[in-house]
Protein backbone atom coordinates (compact mmCIF):
# COMPACT_ATOMS: atom_id res chain seq x y z
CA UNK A 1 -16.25 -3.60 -1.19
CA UNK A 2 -12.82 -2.01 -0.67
CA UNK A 3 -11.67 -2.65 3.30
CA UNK A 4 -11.60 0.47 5.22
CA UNK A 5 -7.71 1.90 5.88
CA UNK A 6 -7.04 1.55 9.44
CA UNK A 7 -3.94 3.63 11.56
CA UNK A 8 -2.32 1.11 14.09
CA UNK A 9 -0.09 2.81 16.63
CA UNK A 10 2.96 0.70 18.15
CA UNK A 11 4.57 1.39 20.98
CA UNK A 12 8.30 -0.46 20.66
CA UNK A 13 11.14 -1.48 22.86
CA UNK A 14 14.45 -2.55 21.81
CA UNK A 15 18.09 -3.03 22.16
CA UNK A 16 19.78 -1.11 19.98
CA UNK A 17 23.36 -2.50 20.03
CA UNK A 18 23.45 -4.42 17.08
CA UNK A 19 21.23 -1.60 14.59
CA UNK A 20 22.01 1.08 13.09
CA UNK A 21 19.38 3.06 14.54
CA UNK A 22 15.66 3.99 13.82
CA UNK A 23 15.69 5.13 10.17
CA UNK A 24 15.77 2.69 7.20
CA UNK A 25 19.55 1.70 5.47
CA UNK A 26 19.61 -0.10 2.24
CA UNK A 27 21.66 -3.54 3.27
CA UNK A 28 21.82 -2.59 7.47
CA UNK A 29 19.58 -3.67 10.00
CA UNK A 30 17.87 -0.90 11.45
CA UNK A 31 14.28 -1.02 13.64
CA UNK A 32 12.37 0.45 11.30
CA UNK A 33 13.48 -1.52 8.56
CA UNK A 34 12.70 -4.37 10.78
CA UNK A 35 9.13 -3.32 11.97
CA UNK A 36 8.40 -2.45 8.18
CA UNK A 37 9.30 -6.13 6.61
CA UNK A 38 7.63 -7.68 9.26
CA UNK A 39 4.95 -5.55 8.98
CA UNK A 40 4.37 -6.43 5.08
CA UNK A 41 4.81 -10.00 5.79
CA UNK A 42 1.99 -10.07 7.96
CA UNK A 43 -0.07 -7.71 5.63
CA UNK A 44 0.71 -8.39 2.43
CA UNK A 45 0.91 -5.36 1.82
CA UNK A 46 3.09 -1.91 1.11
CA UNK A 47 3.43 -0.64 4.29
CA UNK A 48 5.52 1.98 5.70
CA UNK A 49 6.05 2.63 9.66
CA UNK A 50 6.69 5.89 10.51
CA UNK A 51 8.28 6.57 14.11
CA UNK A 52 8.23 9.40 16.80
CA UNK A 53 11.92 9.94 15.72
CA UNK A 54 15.12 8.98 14.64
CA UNK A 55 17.85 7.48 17.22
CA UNK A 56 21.32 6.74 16.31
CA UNK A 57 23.41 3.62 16.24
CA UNK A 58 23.60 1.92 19.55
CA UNK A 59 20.81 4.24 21.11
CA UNK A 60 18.11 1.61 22.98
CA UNK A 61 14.35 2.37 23.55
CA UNK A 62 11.42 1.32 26.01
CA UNK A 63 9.09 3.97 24.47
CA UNK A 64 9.43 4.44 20.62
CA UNK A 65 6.02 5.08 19.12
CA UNK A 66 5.11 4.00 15.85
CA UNK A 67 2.11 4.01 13.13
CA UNK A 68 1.16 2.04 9.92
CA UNK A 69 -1.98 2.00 8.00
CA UNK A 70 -3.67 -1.25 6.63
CA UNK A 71 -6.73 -2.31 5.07
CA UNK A 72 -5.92 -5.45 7.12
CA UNK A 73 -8.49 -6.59 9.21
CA UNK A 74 -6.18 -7.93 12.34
CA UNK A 75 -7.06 -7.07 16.00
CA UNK A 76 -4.17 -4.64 17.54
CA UNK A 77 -3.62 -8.28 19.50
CA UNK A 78 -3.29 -10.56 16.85
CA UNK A 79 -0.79 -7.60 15.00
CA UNK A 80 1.18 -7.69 18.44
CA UNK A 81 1.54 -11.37 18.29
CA UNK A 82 2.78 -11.31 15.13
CA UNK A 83 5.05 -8.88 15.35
CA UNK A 84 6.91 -10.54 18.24
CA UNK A 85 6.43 -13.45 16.44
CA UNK A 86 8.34 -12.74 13.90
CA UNK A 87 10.56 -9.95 15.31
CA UNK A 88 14.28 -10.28 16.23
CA UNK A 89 14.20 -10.70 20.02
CA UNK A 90 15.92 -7.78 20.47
CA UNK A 91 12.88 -5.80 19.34
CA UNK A 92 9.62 -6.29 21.18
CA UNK A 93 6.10 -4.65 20.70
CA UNK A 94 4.94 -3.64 23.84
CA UNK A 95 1.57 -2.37 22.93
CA UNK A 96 -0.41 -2.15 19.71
CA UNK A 97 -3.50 -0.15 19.53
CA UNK A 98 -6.02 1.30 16.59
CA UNK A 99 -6.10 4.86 16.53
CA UNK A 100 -8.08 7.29 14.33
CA UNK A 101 -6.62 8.55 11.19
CA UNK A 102 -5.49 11.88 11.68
CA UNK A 103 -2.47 10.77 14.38
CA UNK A 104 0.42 10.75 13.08
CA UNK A 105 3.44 9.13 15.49
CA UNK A 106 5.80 12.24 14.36
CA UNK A 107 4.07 15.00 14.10
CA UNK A 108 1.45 14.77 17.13
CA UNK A 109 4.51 14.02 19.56
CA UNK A 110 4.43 16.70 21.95
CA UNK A 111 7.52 16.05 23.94
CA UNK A 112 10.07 12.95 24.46
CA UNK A 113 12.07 12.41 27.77
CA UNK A 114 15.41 10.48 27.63
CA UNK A 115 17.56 8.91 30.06
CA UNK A 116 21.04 8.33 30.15
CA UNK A 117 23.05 6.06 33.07
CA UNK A 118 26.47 6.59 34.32
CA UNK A 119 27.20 4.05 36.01
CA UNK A 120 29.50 4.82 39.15
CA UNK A 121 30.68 1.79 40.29
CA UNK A 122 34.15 0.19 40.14
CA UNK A 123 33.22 -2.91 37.94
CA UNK A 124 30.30 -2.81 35.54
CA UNK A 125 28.10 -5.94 35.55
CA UNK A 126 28.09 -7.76 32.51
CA UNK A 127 24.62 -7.98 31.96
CA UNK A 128 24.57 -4.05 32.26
CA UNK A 129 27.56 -3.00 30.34
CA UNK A 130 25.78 -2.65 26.74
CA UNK A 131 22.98 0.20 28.17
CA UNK A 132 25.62 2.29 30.56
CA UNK A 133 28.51 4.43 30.51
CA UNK A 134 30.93 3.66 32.86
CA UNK A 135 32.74 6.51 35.10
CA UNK A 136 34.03 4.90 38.74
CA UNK A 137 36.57 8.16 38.82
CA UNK A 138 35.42 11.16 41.46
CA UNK A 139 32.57 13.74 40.60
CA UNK A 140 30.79 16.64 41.94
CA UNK A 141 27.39 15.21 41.41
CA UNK A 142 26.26 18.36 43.24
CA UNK A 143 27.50 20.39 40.42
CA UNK A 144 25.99 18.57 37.64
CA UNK A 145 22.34 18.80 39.15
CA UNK A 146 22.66 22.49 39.48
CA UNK A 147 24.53 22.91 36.07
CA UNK A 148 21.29 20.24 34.67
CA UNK A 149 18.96 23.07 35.59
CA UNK A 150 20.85 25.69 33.41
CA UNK A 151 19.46 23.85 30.13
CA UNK A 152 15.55 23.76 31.21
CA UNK A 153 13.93 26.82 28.42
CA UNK A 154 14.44 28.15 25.25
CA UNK A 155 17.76 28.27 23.74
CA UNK A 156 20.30 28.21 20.59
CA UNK A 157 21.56 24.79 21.28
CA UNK A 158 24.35 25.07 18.15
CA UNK A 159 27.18 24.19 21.30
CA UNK A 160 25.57 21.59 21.96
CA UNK A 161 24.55 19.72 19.03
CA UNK A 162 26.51 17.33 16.11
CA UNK A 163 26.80 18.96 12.90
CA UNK A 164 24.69 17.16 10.38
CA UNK A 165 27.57 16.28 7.72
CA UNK A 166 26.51 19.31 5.67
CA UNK A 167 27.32 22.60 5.84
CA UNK A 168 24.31 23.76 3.78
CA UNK A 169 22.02 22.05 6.29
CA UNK A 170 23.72 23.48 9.39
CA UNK A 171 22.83 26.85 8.29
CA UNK A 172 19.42 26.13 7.18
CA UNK A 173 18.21 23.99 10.25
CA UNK A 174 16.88 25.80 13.23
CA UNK A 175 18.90 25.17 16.55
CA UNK A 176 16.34 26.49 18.88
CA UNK A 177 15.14 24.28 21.16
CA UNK A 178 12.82 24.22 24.50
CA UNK A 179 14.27 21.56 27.11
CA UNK A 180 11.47 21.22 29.44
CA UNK A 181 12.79 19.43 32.39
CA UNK A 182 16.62 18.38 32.99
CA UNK A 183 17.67 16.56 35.98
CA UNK A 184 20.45 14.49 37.21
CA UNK A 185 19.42 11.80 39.87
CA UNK A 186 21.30 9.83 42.13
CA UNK A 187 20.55 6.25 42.80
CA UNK A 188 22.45 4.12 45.04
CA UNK A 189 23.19 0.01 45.09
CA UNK A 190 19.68 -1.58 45.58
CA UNK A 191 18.84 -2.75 48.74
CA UNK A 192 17.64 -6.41 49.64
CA UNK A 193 16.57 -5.31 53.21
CA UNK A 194 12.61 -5.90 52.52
CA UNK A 195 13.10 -9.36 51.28
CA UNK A 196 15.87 -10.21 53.78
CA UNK A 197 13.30 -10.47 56.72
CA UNK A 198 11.49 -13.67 55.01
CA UNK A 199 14.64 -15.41 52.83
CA UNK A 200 17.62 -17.27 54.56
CA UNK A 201 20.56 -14.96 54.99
CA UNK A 202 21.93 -16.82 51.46
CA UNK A 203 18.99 -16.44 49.61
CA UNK A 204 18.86 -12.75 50.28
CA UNK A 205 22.72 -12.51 49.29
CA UNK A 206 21.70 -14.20 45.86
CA UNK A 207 18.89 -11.99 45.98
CA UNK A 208 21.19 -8.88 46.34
CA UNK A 209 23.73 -10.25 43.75
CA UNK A 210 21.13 -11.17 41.46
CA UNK A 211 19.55 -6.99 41.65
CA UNK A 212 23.37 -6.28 41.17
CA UNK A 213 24.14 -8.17 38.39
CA UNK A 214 21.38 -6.93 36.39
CA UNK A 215 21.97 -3.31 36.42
CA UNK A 216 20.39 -2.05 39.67
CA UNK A 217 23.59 -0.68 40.92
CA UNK A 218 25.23 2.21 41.67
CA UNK A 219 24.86 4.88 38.99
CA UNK A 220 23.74 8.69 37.80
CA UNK A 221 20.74 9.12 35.33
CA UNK A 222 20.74 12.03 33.47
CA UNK A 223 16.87 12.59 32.73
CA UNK A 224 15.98 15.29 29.65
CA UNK A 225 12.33 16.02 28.43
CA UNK A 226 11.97 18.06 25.52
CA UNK A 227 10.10 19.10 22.38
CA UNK A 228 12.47 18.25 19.87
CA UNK A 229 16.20 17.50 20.34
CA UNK A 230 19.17 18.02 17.66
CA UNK A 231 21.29 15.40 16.30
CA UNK A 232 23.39 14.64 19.30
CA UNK A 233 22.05 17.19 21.54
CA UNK A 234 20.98 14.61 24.71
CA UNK A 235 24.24 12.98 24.57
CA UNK A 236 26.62 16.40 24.26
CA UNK A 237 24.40 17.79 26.64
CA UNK A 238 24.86 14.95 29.29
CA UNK A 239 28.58 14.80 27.78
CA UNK A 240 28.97 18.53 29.30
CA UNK A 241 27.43 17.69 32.81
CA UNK A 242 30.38 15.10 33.10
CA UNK A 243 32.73 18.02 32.80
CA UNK A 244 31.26 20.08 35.11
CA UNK A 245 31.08 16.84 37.58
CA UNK A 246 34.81 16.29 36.49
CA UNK A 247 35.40 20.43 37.81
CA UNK A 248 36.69 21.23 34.05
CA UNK A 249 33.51 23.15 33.36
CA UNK A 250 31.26 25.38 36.05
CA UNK A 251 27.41 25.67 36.25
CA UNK A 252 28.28 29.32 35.38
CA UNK A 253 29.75 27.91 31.83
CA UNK A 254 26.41 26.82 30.42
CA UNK A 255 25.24 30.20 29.59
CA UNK A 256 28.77 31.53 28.30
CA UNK A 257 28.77 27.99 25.81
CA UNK A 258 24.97 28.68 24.65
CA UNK A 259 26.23 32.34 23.60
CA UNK A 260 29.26 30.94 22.07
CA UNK A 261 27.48 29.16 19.76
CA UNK A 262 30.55 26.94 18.96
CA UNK A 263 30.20 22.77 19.42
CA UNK A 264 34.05 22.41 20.37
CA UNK A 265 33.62 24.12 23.53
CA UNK A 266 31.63 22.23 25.19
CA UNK A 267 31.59 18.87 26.37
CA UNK A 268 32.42 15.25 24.04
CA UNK A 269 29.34 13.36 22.74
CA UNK A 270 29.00 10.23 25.05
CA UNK A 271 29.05 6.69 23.56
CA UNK A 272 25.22 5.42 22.83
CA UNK A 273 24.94 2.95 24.84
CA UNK A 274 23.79 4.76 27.89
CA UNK A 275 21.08 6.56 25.90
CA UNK A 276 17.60 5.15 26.12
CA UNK A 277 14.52 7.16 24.98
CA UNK A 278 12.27 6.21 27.48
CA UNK A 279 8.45 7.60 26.58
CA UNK A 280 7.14 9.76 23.77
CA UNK A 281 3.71 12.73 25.03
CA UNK A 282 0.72 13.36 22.24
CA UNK A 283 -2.00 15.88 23.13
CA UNK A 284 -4.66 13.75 23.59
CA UNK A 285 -5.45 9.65 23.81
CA UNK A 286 -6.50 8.93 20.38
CA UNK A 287 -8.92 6.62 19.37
CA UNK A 288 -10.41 5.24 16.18
């Protein structure tokens, strides 16, 4: 009797600093080249592990969602165990379930929200330095939040989007896209006040330098939820708040760059590292 095909739906964090992003690369490591050996390792089997999308080089993830199908006849547990097992530790499975066998980790995703950090203060910590950008200088953070809310809707994001290395598919792609929520927060140096009342006054500095150290500092996050986004689009987007904080660009001057149409106008695509897709939306909760 021929085992049933099962769909197993991953949900994957990982450090992207040393990949070349999501998609597979003949001869470069990339996370879904990764997920995929591993995955016919513990299979024996052809698989192939389709994602909720592609990132680029650098980009990092707490939320990527994944699928395979397998006559295998693992428990989700046992497949996360493995996986982690035999992982790089810079890519962890943070959930494995069995879904039924219509979902399909692309194509059911309903909307994605990224973050990107800006860290503000004068010295980055070096255990935060590979998942921030780093801007001590002065900004009108006030500016950026309004000009943030100039994005949210429906629009021809061509100014704000990379050009896909061919000229044949930059006029055949679509560059509409619906942003549904983008927001720049504030978030100040952590606090160790509600420890400090039951620590020694040196534990609660260690405490404090401890939150520091490890990226609870001073910093903006730039948070975008979407449908779909365009190659670049989240970090030119957040690239163009910056200029508006840096009183080069006005709130006013998103709606003149949208009708532009033109990518050099607007802001400079940010370095990766402060880009971290952070969850992925489907309709419903699938089950088997």
């Amino acid at each position: 009797m021929i085992p049933a095909v099962r769909n197993i739906k991953l949900t994957v964090a990982y450090d992207g600093t040393d990949f070349a992003g999501w998609q597979m690369q003949p001869g470069t490591a990339t996370i879904q080249g990764a997920l995929v050996e591993v995955a016919r390792k513990i299979t024996q089997e052809r698989i192939l592990v389709y994602g909720a999308g592609r990132t680029d080089s650098g980009v990092h993830e707490i939320g990527q969602v994944a699928h395979f199908k397998t006559q295998s006849a693992l428990t989700p547990q046992q497949f996360q165990r493995a996986f982690n097992a035999l992982l790089p530790p810079t890519i962890r499975v943070v959930r494995c379930e069995e879904v039924g066998p219509d979902f399909h980790a692309r194509w059911q995703a309903r909307a994605k929200t990224y973050a990107y950090r800006i860290w503000r203060g004068r010295v980055v910590p070096p255990f935060a330095y590979r998942y921030v950008l780093h801007y001590p200088f002065p900004l009108d953070e006030a500016a950026m939040a309004e000009a943030a809310g100039c994005f949210v809707g429906e629009h021809d994001f061509t100014s704000f989007a990379a050009s896909s290395g061919s000229e044949e598919n930059d006029r055949d792609r679509n560059p509409r896209r619906e942003v549904l929520g983008c927001t720049v927060v504030r978030l100040a140096a952590s606090t160790t006040e509600p420890v400090a009342a039951s620590l020694q006054p040196e534990c609660a500095a260690t405490i404090g330098a401890l939150q520091s150290f490890f990226g609870l500092g001073d910093e903006l996050v730039c948070v975008l939820r979407g449908k779909s986004f365009l190659r670049y689009m989240v970090r030119k987007i957040v690239g163009t708040l910056l200029e508006v904080g840096k009183g080069r660009l006005k709130p006013e001057d998103v709606s003149r760059l949208f009708a532009l149409r033109d990518r050099s106008k607007s802001g400079s695509t940010l370095p990766p590292q402060g880009l971290c897709l952070v969850a992925v939306e489907y309709p419903d909760p699938w089950s088997p």
